[in-house]
PDB file of N, CA and C in Angstrom:
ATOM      1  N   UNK A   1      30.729 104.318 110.914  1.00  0.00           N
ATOM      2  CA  UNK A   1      31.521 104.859 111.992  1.00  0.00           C
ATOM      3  C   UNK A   1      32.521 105.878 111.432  1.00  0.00           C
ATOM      4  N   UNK A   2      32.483 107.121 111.855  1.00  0.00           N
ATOM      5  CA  UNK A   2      33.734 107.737 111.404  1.00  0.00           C
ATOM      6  C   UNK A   2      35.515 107.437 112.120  1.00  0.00           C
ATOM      7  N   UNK A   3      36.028 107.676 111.317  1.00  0.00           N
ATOM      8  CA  UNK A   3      37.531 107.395 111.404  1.00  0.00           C
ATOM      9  C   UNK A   3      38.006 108.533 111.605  1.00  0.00           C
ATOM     10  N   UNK A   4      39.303 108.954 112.264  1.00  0.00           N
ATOM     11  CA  UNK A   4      40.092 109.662 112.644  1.00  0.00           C
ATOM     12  C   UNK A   4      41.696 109.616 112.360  1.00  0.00           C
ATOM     13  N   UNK A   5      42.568 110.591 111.472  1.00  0.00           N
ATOM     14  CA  UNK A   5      43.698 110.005 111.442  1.00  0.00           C
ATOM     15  C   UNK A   5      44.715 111.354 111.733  1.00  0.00           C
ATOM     16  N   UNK A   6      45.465 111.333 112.309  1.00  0.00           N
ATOM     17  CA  UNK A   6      46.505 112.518 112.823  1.00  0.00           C
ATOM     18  C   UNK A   6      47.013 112.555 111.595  1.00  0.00           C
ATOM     19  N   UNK A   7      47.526 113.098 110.418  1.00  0.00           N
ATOM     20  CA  UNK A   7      48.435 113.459 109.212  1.00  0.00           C
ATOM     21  C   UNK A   7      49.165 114.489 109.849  1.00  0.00           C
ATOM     22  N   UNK A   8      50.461 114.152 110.064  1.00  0.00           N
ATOM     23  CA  UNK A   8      51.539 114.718 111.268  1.00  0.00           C
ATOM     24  C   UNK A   8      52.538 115.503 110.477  1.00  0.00           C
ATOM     25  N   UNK A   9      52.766 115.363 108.598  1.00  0.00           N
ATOM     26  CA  UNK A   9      53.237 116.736 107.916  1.00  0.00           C
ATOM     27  C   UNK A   9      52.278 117.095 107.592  1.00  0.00           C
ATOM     28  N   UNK A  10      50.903 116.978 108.088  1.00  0.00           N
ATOM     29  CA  UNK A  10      50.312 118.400 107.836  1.00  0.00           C
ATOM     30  C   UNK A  10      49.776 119.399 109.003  1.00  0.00           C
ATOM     31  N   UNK A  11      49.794 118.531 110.097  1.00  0.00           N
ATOM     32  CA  UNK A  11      49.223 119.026 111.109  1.00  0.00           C
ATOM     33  C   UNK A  11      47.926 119.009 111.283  1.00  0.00           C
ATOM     34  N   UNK A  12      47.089 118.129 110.818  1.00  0.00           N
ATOM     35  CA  UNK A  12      45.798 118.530 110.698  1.00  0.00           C
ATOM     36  C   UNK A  12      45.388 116.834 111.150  1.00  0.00           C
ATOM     37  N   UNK A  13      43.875 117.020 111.491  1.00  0.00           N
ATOM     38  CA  UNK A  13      42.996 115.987 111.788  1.00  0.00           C
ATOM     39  C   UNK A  13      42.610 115.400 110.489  1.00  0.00           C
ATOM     40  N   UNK A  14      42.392 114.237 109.784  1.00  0.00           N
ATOM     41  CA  UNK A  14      41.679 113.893 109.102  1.00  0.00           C
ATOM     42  C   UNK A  14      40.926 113.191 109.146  1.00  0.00           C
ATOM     43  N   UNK A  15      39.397 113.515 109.315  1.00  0.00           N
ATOM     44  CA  UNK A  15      38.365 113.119 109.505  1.00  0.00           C
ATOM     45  C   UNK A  15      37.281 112.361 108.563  1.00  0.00           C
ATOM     46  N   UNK A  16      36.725 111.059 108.566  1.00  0.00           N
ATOM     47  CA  UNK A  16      36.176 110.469 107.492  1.00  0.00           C
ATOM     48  C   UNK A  16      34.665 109.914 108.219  1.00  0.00           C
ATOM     49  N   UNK A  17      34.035 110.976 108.035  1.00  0.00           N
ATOM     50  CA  UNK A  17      32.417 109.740 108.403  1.00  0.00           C
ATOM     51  C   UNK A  17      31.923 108.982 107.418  1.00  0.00           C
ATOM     52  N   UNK A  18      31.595 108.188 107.908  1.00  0.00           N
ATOM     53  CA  UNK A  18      30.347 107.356 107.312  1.00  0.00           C
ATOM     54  C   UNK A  18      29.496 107.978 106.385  1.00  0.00           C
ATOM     55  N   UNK A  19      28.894 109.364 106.574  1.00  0.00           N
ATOM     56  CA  UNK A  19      28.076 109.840 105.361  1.00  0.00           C
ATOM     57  C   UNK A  19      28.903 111.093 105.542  1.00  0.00           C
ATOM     58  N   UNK A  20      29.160 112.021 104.414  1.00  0.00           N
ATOM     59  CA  UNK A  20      29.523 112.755 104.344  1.00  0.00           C
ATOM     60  C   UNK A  20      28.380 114.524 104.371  1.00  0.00           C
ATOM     61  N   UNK A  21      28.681 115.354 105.539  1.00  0.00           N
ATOM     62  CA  UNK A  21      27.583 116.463 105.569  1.00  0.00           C
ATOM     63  C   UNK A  21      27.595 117.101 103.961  1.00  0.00           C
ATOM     64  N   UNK A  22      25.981 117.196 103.990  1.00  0.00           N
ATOM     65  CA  UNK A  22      25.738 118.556 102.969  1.00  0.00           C
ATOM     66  C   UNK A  22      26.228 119.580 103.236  1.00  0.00           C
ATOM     67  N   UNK A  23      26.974 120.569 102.423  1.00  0.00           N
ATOM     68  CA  UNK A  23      27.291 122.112 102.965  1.00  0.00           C
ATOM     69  C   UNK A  23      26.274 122.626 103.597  1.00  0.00           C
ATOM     70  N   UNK A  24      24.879 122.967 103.579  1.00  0.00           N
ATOM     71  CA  UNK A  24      24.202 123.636 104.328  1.00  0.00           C
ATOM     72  C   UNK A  24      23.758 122.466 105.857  1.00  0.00           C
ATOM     73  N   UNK A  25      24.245 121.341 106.296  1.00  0.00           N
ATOM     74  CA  UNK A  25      24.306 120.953 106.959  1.00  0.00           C
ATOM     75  C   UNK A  25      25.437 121.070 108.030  1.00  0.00           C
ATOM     76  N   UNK A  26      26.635 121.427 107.534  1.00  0.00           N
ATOM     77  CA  UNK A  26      27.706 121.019 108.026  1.00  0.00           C
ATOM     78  C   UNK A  26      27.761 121.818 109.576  1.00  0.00           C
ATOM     79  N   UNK A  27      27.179 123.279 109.604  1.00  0.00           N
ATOM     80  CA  UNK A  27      26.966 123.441 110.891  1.00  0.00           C
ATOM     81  C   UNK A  27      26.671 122.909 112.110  1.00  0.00           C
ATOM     82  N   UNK A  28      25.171 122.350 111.353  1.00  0.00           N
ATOM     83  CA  UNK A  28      24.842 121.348 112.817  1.00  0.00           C
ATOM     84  C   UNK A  28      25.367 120.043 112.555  1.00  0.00           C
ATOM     85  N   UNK A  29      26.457 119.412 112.273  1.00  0.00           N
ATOM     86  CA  UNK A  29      26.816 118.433 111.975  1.00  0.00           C
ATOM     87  C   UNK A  29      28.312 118.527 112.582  1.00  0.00           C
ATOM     88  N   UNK A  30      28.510 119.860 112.801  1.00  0.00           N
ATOM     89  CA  UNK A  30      29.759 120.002 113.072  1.00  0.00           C
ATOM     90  C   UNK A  30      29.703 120.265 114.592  1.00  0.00           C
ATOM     91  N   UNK A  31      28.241 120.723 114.827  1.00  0.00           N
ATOM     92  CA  UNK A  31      28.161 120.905 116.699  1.00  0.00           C
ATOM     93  C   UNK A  31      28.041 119.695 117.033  1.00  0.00           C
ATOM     94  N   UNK A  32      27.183 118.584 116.804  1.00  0.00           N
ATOM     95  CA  UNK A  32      26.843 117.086 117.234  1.00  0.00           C
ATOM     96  C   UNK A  32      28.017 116.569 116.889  1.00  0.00           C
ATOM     97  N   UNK A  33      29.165 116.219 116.263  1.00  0.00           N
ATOM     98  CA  UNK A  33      30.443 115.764 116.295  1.00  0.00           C
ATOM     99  C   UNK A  33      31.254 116.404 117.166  1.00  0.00           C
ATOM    100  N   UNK A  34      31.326 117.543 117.751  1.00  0.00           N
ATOM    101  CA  UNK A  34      32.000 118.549 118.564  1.00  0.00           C
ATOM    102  C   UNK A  34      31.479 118.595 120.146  1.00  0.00           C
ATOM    103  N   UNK A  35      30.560 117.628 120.309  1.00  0.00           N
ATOM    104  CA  UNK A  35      29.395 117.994 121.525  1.00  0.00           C
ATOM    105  C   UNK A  35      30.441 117.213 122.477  1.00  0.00           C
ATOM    106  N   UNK A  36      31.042 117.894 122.936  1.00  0.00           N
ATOM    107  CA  UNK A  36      31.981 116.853 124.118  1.00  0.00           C
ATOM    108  C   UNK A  36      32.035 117.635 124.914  1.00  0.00           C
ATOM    109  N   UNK A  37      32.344 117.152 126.488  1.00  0.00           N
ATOM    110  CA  UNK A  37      32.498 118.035 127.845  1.00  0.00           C
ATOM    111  C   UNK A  37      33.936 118.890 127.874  1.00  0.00           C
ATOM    112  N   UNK A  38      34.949 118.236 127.301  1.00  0.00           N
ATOM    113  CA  UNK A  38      35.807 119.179 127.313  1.00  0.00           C
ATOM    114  C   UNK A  38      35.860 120.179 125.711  1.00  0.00           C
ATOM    115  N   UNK A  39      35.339 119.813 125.405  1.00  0.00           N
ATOM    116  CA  UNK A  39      35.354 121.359 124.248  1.00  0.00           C
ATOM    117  C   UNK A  39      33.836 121.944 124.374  1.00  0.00           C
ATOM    118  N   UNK A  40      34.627 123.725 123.581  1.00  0.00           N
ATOM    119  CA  UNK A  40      33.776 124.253 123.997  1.00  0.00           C
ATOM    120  C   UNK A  40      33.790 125.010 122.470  1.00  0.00           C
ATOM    121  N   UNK A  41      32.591 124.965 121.994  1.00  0.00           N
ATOM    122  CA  UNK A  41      32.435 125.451 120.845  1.00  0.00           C
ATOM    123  C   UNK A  41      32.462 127.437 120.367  1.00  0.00           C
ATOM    124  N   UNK A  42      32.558 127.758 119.204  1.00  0.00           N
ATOM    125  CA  UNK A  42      33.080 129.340 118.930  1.00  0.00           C
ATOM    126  C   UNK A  42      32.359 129.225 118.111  1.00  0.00           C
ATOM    127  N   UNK A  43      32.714 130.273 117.189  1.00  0.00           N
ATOM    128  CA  UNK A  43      31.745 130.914 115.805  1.00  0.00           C
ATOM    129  C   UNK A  43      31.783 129.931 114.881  1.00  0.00           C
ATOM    130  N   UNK A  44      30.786 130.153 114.120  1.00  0.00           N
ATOM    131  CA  UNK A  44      30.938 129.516 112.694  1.00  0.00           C
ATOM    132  C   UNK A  44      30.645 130.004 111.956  1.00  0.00           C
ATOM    133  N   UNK A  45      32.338 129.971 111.051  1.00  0.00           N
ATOM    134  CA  UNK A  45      31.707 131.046 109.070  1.00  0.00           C
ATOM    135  C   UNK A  45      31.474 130.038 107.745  1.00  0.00           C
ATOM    136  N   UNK A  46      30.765 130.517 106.836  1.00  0.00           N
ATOM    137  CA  UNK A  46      30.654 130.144 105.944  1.00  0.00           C
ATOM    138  C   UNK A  46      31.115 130.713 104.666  1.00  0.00           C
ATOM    139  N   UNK A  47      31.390 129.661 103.759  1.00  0.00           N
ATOM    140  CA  UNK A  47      31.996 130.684 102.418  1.00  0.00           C
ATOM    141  C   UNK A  47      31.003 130.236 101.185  1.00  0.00           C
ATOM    142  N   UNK A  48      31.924 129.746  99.863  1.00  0.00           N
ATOM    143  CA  UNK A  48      31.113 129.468  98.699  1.00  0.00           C
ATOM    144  C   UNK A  48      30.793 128.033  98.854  1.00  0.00           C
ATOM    145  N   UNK A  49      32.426 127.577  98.785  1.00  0.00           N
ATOM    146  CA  UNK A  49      33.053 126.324  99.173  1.00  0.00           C
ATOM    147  C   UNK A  49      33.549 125.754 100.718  1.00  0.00           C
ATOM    148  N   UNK A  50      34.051 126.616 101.153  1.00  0.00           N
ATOM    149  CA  UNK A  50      34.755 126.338 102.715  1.00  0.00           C
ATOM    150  C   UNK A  50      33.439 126.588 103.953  1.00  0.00           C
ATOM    151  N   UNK A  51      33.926 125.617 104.831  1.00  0.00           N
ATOM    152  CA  UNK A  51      33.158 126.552 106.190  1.00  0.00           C
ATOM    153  C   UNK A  51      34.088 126.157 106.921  1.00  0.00           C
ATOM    154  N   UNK A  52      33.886 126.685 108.453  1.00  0.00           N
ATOM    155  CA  UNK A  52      34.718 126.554 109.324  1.00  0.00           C
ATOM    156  C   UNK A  52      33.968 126.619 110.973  1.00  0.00           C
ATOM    157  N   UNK A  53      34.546 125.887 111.863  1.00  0.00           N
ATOM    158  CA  UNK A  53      33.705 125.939 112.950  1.00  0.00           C
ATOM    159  C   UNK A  53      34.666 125.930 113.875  1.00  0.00           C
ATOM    160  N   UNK A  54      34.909 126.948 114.483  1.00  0.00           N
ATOM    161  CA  UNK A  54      36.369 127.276 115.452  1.00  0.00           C
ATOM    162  C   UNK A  54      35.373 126.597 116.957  1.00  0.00           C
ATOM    163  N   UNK A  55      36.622 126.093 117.684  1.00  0.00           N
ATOM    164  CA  UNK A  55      36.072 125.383 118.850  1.00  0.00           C
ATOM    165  C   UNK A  55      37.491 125.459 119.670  1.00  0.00           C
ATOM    166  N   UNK A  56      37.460 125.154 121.019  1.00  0.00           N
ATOM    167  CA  UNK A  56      39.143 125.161 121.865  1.00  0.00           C
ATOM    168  C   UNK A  56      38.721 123.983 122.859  1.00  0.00           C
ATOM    169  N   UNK A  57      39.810 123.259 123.098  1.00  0.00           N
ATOM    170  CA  UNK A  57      40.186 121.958 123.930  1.00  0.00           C
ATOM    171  C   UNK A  57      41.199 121.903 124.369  1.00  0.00           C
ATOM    172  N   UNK A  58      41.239 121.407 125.544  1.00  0.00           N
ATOM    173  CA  UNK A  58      42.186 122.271 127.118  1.00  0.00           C
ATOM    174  C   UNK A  58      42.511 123.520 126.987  1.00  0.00           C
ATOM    175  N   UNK A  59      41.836 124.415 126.599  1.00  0.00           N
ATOM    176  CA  UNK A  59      41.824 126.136 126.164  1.00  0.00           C
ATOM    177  C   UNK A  59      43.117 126.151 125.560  1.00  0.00           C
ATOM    178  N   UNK A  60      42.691 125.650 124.814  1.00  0.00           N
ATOM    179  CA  UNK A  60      43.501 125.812 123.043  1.00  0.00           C
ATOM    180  C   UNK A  60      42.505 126.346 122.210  1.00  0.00           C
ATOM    181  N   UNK A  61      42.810 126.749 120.634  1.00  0.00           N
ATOM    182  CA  UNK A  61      42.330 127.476 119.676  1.00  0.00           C
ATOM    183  C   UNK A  61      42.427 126.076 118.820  1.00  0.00           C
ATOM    184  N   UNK A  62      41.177 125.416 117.924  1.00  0.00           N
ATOM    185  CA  UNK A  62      41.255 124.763 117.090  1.00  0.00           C
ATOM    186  C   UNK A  62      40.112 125.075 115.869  1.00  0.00           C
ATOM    187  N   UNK A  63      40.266 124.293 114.868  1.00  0.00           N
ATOM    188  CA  UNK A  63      39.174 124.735 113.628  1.00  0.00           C
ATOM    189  C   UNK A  63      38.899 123.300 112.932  1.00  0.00           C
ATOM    190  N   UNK A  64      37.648 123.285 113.045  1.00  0.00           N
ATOM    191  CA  UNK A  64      37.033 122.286 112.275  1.00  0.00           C
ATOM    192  C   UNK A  64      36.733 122.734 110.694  1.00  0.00           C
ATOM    193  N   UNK A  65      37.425 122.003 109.572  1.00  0.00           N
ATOM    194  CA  UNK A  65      37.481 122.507 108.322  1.00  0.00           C
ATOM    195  C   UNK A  65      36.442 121.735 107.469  1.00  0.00           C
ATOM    196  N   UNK A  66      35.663 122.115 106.468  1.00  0.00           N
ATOM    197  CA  UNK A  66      35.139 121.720 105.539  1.00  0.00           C
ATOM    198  C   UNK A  66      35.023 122.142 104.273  1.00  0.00           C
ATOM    199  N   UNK A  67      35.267 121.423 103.256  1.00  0.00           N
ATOM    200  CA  UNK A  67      35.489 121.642 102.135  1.00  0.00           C
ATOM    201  C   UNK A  67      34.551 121.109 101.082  1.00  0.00           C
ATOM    202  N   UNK A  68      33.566 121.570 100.783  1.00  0.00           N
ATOM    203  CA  UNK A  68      32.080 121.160 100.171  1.00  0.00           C
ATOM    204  C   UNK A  68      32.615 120.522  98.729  1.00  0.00           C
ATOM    205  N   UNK A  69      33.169 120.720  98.125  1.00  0.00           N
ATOM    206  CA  UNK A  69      33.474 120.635  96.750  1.00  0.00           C
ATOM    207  C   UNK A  69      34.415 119.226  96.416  1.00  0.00           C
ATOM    208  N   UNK A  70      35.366 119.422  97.481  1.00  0.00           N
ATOM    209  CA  UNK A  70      36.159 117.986  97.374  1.00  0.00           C
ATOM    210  C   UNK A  70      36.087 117.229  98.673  1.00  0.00           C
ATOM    211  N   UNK A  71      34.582 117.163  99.489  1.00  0.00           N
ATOM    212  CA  UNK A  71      34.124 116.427 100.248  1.00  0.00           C
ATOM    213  C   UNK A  71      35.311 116.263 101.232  1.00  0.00           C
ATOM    214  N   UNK A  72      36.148 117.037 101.748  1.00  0.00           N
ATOM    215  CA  UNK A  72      37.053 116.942 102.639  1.00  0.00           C
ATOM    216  C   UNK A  72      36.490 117.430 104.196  1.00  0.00           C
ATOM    217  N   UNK A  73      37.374 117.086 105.225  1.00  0.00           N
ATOM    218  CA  UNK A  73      36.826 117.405 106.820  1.00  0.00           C
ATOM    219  C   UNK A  73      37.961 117.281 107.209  1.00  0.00           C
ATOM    220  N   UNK A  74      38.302 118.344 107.740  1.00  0.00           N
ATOM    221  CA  UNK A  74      39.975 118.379 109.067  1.00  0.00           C
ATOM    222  C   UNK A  74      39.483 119.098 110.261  1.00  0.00           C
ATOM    223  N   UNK A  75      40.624 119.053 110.871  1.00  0.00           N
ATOM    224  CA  UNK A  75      40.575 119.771 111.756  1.00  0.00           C
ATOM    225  C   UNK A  75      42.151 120.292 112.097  1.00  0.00           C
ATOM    226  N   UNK A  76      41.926 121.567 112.134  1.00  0.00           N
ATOM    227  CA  UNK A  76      43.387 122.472 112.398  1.00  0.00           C
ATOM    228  C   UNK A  76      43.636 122.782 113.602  1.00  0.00           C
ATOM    229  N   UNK A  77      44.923 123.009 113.750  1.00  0.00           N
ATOM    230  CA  UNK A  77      45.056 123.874 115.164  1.00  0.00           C
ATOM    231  C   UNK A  77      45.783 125.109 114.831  1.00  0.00           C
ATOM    232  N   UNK A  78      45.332 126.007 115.868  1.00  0.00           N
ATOM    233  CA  UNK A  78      45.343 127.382 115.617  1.00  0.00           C
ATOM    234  C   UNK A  78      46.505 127.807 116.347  1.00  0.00           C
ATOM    235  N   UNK A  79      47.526 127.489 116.050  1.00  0.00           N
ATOM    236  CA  UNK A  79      49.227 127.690 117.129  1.00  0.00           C
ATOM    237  C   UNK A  79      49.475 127.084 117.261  1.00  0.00           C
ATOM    238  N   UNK A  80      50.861 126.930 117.490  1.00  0.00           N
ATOM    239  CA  UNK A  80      52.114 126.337 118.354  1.00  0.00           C
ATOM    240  C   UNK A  80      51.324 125.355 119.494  1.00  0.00           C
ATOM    241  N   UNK A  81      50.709 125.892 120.409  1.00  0.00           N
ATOM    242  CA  UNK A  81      50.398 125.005 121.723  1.00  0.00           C
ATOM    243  C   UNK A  81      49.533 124.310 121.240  1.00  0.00           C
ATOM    244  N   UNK A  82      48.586 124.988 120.114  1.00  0.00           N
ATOM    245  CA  UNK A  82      47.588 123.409 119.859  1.00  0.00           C
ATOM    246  C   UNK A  82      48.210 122.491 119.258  1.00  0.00           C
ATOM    247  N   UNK A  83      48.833 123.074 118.439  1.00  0.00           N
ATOM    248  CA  UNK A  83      49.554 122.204 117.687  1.00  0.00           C
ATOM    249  C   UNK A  83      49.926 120.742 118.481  1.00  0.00           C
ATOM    250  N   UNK A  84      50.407 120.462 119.576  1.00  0.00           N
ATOM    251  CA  UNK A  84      50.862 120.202 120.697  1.00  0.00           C
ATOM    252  C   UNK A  84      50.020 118.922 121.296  1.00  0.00           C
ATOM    253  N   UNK A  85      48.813 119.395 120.973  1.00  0.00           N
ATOM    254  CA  UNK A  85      47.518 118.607 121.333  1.00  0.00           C
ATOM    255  C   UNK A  85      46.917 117.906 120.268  1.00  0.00           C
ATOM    256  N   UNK A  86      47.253 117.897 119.084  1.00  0.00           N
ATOM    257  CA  UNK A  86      46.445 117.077 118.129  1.00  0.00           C
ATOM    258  C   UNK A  86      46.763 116.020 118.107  1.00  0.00           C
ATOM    259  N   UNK A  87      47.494 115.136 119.265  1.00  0.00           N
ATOM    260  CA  UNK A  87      47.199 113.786 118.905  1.00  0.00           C
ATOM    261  C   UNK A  87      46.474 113.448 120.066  1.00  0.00           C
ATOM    262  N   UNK A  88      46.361 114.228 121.267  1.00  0.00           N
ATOM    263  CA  UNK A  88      45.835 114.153 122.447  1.00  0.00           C
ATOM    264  C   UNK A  88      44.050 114.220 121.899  1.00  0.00           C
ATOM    265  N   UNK A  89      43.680 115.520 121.006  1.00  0.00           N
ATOM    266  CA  UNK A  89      42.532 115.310 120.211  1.00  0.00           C
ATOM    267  C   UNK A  89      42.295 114.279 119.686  1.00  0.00           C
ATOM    268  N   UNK A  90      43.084 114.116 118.886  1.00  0.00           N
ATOM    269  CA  UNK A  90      42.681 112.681 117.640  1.00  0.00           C
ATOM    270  C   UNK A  90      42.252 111.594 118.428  1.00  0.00           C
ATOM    271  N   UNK A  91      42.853 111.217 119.600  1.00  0.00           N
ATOM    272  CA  UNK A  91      42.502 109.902 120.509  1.00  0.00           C
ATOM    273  C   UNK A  91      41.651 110.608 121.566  1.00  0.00           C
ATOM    274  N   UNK A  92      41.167 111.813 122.066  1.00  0.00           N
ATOM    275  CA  UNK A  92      39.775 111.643 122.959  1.00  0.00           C
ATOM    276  C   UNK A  92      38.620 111.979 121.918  1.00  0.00           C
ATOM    277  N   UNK A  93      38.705 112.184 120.558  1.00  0.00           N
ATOM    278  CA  UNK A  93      37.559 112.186 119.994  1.00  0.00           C
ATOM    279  C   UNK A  93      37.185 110.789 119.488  1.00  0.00           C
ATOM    280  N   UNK A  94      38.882 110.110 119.338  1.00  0.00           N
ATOM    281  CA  UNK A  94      38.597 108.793 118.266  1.00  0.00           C
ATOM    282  C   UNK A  94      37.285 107.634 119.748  1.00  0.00           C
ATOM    283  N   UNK A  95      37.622 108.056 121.329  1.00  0.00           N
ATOM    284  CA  UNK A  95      36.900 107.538 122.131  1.00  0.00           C
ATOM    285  C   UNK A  95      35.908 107.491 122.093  1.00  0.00           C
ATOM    286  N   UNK A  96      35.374 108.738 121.464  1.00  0.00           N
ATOM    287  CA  UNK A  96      34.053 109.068 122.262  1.00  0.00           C
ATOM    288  C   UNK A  96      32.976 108.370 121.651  1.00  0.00           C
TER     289      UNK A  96
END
């Protein structure tokens, strides 16, 4: 089961599944964790090490982070107003 934890000096989601995605997975791994009625998914970039999968909830700006190298997963918010919402996130994803 993955876990969910608000880290509130950092602002960020910290996210722990059960298996951790391959980098060349993390795309579609990051839409099937993201597949919810109120979000609505955006672009996704890739780097060497990093990817990123921008998505918005209650039309907010947020970013799903991955970090291939030190097996990390967050999720950011992109401003002030999301900011606002990450614990409102953390508990309708920790539902679903």
């Amino acid at each position: 089961m993955t876990t969910l934890s608000l880290d509130r000096d950092h602002q960020v989601i910290i996210i722990n599944p059960d298996v951790m995605p391959e980098a060349d997975e993390f795309d579609f791994w990051g839409r099937i964790f993201l597949h919810q009625d109120e979000i609505s998914l955006g672009e996704f970039s890739q780097g060497a090490d990093r990817h990123m999968l921008r998505f918005h909830y209650c039309n907010c700006p947020f970013e799903l982070h991955f970090e291939h190298y030190g097996d990390n997963l967050w999720i950011a918010a992109s401003g002030a107003e999301s900011e606002l919402l990450l614990e409102k996130l953390t508990h309708y994803l920790s539902a679903s």
